[in-house]
PDB file of N, CA and C in Angstrom:
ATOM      1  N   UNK A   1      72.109 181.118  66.039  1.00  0.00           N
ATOM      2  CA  UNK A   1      70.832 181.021  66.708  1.00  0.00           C
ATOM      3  C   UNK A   1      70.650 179.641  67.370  1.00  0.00           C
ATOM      4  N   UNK A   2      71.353 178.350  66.167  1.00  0.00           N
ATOM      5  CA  UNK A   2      71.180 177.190  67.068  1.00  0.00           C
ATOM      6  C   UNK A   2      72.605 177.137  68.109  1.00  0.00           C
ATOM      7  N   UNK A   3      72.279 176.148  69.102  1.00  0.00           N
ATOM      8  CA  UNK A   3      71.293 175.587  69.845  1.00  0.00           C
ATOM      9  C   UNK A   3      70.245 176.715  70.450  1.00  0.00           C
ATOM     10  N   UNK A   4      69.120 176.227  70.483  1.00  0.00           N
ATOM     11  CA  UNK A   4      68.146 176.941  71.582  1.00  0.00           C
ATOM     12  C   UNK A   4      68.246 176.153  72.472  1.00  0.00           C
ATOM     13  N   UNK A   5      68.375 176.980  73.601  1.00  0.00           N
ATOM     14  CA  UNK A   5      68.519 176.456  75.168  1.00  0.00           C
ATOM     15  C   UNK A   5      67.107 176.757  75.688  1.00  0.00           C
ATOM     16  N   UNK A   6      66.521 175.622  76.741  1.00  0.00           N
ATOM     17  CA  UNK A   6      65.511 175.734  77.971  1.00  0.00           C
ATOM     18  C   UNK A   6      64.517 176.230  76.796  1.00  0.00           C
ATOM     19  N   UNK A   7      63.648 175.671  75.838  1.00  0.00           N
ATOM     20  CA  UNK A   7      62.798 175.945  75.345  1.00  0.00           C
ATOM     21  C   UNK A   7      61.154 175.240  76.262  1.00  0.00           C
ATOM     22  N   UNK A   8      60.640 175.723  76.536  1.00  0.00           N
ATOM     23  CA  UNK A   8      59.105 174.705  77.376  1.00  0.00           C
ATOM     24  C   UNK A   8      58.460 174.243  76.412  1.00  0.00           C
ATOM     25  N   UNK A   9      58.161 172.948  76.397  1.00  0.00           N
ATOM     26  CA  UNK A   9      57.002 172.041  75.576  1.00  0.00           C
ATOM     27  C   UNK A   9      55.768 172.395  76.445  1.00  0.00           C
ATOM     28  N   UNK A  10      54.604 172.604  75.250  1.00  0.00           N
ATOM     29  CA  UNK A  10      53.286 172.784  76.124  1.00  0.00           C
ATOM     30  C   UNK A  10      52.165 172.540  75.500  1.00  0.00           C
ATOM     31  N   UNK A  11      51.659 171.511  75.876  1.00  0.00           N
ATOM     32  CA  UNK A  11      50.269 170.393  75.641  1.00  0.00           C
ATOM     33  C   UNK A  11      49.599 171.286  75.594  1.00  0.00           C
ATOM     34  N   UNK A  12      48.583 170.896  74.565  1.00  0.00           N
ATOM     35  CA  UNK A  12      46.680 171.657  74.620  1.00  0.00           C
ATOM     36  C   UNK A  12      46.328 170.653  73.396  1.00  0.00           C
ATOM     37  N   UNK A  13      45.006 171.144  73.787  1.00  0.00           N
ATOM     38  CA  UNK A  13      44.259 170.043  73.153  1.00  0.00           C
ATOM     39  C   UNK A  13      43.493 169.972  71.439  1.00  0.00           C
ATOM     40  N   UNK A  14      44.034 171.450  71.388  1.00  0.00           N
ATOM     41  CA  UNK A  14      43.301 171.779  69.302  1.00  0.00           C
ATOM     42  C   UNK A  14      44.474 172.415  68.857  1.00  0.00           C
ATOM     43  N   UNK A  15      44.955 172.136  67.771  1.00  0.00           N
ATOM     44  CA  UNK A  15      45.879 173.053  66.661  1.00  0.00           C
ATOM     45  C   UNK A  15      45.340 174.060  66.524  1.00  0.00           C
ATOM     46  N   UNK A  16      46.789 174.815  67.075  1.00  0.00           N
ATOM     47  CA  UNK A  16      46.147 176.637  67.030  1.00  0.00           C
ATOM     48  C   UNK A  16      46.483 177.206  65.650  1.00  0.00           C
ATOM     49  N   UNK A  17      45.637 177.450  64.636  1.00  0.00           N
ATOM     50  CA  UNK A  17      46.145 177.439  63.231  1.00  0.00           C
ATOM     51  C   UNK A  17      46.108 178.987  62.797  1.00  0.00           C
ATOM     52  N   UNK A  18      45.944 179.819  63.845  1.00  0.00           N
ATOM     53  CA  UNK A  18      45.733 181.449  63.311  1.00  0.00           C
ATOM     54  C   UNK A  18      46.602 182.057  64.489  1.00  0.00           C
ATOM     55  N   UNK A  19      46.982 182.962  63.857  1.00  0.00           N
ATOM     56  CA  UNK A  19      48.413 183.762  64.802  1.00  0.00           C
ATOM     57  C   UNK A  19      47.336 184.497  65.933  1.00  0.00           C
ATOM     58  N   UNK A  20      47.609 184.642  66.505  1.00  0.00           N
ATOM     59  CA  UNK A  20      46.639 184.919  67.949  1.00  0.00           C
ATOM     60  C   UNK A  20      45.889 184.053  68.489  1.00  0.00           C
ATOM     61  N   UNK A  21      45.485 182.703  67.937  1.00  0.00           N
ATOM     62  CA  UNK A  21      44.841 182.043  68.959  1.00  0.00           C
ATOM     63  C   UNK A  21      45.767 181.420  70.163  1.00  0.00           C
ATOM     64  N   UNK A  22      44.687 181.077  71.240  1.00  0.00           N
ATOM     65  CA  UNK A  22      45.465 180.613  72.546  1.00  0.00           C
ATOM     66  C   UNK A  22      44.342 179.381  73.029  1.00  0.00           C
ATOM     67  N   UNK A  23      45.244 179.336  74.009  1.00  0.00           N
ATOM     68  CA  UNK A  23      44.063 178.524  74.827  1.00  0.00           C
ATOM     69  C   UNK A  23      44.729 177.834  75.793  1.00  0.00           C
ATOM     70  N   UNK A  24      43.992 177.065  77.103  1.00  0.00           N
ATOM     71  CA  UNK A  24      44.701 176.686  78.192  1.00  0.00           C
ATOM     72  C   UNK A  24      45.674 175.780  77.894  1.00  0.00           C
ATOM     73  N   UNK A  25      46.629 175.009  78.289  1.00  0.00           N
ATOM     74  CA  UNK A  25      47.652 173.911  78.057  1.00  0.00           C
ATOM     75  C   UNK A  25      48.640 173.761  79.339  1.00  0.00           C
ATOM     76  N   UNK A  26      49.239 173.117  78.936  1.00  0.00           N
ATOM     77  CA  UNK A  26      50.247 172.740  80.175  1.00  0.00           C
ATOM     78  C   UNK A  26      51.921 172.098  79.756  1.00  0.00           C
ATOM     79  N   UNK A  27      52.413 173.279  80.919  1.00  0.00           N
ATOM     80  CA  UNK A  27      53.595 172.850  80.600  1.00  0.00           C
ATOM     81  C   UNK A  27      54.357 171.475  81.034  1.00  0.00           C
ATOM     82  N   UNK A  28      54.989 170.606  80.203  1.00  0.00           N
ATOM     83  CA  UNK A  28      55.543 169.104  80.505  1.00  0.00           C
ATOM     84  C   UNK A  28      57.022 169.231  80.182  1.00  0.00           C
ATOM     85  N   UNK A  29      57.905 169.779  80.247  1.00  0.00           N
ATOM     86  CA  UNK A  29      59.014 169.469  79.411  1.00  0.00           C
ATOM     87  C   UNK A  29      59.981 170.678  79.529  1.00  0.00           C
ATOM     88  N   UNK A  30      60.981 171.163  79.195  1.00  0.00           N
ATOM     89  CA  UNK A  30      62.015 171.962  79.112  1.00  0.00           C
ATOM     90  C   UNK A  30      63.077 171.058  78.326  1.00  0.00           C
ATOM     91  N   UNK A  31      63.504 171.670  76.980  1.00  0.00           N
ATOM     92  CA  UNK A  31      64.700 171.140  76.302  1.00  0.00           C
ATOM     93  C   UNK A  31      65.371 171.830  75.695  1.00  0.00           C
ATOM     94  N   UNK A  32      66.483 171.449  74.811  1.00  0.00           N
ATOM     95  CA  UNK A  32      67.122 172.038  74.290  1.00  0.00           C
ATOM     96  C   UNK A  32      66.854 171.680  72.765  1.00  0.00           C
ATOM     97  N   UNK A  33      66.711 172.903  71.661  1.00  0.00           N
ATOM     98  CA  UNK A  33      66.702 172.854  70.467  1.00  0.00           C
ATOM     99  C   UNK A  33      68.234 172.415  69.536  1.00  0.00           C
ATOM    100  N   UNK A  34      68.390 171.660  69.330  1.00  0.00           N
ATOM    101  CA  UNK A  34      69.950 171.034  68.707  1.00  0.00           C
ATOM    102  C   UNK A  34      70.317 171.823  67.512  1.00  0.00           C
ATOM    103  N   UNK A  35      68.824 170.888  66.946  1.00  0.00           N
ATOM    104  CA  UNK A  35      69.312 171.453  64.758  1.00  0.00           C
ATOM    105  C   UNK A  35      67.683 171.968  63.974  1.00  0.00           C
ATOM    106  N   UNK A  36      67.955 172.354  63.067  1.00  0.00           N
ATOM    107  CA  UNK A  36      66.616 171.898  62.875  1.00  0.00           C
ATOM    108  C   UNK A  36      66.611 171.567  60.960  1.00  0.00           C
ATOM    109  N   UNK A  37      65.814 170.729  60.237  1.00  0.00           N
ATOM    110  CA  UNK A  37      65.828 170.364  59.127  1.00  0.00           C
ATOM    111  C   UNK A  37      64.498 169.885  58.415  1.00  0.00           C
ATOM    112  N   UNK A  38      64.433 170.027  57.362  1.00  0.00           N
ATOM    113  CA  UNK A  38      63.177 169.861  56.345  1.00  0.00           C
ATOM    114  C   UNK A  38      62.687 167.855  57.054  1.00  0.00           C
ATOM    115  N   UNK A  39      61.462 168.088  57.131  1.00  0.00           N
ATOM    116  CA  UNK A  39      60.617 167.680  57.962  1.00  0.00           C
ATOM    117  C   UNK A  39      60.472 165.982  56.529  1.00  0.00           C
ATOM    118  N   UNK A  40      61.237 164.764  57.130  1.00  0.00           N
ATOM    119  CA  UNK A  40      61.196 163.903  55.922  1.00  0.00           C
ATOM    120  C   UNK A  40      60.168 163.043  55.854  1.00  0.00           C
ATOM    121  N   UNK A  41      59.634 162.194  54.922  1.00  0.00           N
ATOM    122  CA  UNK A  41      58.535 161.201  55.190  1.00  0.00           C
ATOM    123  C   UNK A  41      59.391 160.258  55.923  1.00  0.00           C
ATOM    124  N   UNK A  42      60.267 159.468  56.133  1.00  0.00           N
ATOM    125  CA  UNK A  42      60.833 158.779  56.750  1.00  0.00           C
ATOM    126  C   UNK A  42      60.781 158.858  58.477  1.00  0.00           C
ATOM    127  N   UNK A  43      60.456 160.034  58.764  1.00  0.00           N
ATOM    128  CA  UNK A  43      60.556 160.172  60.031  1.00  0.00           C
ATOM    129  C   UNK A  43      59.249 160.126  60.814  1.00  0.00           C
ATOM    130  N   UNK A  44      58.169 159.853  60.266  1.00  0.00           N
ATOM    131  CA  UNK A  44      56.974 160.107  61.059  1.00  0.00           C
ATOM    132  C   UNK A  44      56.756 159.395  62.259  1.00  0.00           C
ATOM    133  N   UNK A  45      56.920 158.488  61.853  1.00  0.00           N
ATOM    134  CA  UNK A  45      57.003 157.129  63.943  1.00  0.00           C
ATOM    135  C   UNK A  45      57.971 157.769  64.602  1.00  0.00           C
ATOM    136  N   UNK A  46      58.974 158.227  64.288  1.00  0.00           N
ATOM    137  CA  UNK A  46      60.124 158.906  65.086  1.00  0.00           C
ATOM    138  C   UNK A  46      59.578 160.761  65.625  1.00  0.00           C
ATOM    139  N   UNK A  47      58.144 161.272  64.907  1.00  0.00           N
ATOM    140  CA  UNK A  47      57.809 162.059  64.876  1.00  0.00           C
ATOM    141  C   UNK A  47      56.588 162.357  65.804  1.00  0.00           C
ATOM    142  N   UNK A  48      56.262 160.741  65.824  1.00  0.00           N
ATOM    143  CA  UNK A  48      54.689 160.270  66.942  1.00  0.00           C
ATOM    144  C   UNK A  48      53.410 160.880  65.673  1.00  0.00           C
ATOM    145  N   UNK A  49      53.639 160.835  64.609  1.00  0.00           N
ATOM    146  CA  UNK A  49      52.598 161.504  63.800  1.00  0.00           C
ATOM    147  C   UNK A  49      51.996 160.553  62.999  1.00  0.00           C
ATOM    148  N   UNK A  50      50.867 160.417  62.961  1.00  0.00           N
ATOM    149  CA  UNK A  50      49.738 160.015  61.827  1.00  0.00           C
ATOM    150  C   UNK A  50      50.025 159.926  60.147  1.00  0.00           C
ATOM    151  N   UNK A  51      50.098 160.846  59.556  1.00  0.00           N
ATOM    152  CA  UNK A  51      51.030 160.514  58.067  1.00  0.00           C
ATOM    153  C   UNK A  51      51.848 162.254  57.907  1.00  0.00           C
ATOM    154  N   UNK A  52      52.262 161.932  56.943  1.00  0.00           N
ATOM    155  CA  UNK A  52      53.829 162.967  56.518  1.00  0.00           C
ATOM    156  C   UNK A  52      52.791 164.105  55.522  1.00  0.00           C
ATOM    157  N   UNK A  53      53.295 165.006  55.128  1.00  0.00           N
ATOM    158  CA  UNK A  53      53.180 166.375  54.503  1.00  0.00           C
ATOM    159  C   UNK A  53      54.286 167.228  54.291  1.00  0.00           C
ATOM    160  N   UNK A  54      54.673 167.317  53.323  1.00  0.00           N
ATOM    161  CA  UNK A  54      56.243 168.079  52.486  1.00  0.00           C
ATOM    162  C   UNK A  54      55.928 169.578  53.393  1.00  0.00           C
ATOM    163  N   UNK A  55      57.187 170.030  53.288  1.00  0.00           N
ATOM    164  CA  UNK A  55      56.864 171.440  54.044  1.00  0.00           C
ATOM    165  C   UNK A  55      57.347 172.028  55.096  1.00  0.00           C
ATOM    166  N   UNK A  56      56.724 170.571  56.336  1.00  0.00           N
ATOM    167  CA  UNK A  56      57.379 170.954  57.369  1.00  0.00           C
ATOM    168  C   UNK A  56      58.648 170.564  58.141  1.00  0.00           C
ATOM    169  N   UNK A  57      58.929 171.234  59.114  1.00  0.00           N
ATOM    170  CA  UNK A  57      60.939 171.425  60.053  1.00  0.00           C
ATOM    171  C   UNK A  57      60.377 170.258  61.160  1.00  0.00           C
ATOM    172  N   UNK A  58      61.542 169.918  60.884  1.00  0.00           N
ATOM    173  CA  UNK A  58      61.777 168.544  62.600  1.00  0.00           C
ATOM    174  C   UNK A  58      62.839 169.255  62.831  1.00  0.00           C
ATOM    175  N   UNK A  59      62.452 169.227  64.598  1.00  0.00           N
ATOM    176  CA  UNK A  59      63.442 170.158  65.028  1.00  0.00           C
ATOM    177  C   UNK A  59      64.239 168.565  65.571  1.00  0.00           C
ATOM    178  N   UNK A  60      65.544 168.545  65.695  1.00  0.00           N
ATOM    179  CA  UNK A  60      65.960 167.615  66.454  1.00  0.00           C
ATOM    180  C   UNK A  60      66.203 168.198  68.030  1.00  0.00           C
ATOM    181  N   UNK A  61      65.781 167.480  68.706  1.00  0.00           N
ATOM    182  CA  UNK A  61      64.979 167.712  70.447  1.00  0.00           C
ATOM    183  C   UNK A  61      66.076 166.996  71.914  1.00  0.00           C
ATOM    184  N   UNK A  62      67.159 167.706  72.545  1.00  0.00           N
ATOM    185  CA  UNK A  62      68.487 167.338  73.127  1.00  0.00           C
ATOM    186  C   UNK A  62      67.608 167.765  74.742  1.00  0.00           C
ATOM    187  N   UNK A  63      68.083 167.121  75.618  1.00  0.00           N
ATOM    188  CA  UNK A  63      67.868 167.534  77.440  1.00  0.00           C
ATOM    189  C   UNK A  63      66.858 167.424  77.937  1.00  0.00           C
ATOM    190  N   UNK A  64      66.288 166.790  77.700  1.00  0.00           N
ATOM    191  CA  UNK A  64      65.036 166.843  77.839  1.00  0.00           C
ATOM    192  C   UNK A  64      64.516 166.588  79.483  1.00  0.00           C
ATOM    193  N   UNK A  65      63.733 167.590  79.943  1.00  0.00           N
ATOM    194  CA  UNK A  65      63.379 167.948  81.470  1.00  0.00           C
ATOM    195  C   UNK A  65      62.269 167.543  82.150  1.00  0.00           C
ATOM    196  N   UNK A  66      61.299 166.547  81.877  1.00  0.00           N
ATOM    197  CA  UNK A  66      59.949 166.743  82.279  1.00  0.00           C
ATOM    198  C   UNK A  66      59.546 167.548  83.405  1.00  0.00           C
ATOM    199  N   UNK A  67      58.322 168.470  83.523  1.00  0.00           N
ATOM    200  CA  UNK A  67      58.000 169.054  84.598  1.00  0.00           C
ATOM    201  C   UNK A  67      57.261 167.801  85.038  1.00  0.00           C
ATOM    202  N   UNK A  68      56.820 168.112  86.213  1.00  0.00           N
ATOM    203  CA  UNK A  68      56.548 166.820  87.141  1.00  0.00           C
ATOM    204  C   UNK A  68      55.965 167.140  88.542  1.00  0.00           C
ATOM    205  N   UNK A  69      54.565 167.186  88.476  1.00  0.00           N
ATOM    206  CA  UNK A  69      53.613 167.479  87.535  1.00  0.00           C
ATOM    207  C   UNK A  69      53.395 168.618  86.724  1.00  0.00           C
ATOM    208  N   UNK A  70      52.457 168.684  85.522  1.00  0.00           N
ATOM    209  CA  UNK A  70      52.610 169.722  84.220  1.00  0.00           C
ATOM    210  C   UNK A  70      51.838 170.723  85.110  1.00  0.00           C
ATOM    211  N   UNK A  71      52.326 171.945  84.696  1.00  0.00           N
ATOM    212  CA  UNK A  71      51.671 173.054  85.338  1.00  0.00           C
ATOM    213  C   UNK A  71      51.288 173.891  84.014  1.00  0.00           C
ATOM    214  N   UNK A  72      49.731 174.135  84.393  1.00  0.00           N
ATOM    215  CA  UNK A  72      48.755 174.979  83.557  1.00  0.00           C
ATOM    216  C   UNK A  72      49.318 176.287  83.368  1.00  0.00           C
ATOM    217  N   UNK A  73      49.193 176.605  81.874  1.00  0.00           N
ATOM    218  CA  UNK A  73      49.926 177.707  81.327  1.00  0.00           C
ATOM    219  C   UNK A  73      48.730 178.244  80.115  1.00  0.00           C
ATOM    220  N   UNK A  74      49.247 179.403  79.739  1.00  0.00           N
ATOM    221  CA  UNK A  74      48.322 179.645  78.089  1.00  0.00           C
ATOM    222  C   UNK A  74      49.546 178.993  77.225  1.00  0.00           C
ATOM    223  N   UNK A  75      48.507 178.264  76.264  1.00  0.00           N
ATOM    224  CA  UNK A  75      49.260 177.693  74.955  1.00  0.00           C
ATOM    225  C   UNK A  75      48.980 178.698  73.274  1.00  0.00           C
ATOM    226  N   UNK A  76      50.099 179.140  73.104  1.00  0.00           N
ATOM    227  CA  UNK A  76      49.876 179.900  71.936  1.00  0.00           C
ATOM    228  C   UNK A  76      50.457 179.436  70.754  1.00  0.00           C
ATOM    229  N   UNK A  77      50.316 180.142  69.585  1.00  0.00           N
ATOM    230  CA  UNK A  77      51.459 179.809  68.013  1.00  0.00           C
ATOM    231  C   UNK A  77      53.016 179.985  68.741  1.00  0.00           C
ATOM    232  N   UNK A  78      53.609 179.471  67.942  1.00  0.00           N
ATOM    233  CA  UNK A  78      54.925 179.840  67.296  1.00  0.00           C
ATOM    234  C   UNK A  78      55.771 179.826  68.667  1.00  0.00           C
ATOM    235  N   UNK A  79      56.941 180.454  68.768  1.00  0.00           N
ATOM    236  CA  UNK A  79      57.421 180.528  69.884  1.00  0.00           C
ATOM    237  C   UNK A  79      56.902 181.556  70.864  1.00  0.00           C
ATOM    238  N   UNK A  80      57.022 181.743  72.236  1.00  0.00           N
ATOM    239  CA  UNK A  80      56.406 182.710  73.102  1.00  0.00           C
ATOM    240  C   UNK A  80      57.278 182.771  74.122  1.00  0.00           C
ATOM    241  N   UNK A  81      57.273 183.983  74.711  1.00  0.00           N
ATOM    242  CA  UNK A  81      58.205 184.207  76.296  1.00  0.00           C
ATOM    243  C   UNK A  81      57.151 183.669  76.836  1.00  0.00           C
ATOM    244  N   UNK A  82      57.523 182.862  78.332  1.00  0.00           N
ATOM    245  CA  UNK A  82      56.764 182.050  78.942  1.00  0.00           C
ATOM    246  C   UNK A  82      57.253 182.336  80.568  1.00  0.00           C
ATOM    247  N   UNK A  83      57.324 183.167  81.718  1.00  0.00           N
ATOM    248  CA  UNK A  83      57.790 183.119  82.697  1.00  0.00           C
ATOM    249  C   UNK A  83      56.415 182.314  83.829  1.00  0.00           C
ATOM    250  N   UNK A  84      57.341 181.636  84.403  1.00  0.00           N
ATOM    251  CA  UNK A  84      56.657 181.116  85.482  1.00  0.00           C
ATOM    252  C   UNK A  84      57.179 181.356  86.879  1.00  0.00           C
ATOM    253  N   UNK A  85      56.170 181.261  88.048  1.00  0.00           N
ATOM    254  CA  UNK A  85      56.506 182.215  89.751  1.00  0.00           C
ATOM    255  C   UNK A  85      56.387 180.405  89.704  1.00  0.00           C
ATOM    256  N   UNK A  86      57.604 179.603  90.124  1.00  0.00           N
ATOM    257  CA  UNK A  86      57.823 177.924  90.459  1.00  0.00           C
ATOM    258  C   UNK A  86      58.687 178.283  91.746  1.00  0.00           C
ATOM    259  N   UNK A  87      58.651 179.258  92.516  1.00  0.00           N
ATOM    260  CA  UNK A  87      59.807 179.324  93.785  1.00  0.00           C
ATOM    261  C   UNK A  87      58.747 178.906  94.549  1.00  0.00           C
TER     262      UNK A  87
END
């Protein structure tokens, strides 16, 4: 399953914490998924995060694409098919 290829990063502005919520966001990014591993306290500045919590996966994050400028998308849970009309 690993690597995931061309995965889209996509900004919004509240943690969507229930399986069906959405809401507007924007896409910034296209990368590639490398590895992924139990989420350490050691890593949080390397994580851009506020403090640590046992539990969660750091994905390690390869290719990274910025869109340029981010184009408005719906932001949902978990992973999602995401097609965009960019021709």
């Amino acid at each position: 399953m690993l690597p995931l290829k061309d995965l889209m990063i996509v900004e919004n502005q509240n943690f969507l914490l229930k399986d069906g919520d959405e809401e507007t966001g924007f896409a910034v990014a296209l990368v590639d998924i490398e590895s992924v591993h139990p989420w350490q306290s050691d890593e949080v500045d390397a994580a851009c995060a506020t403090d640590w919590t046992e539990g969660y996966l750091a994905w390690v994050i390869r290719n990274i694409r910025p869109i340029d400028p981010p184009i408005q998308v719906m932001a949902k849970r978990k992973l999602y098919l995401l097609e965009l009309d960019i021709g």
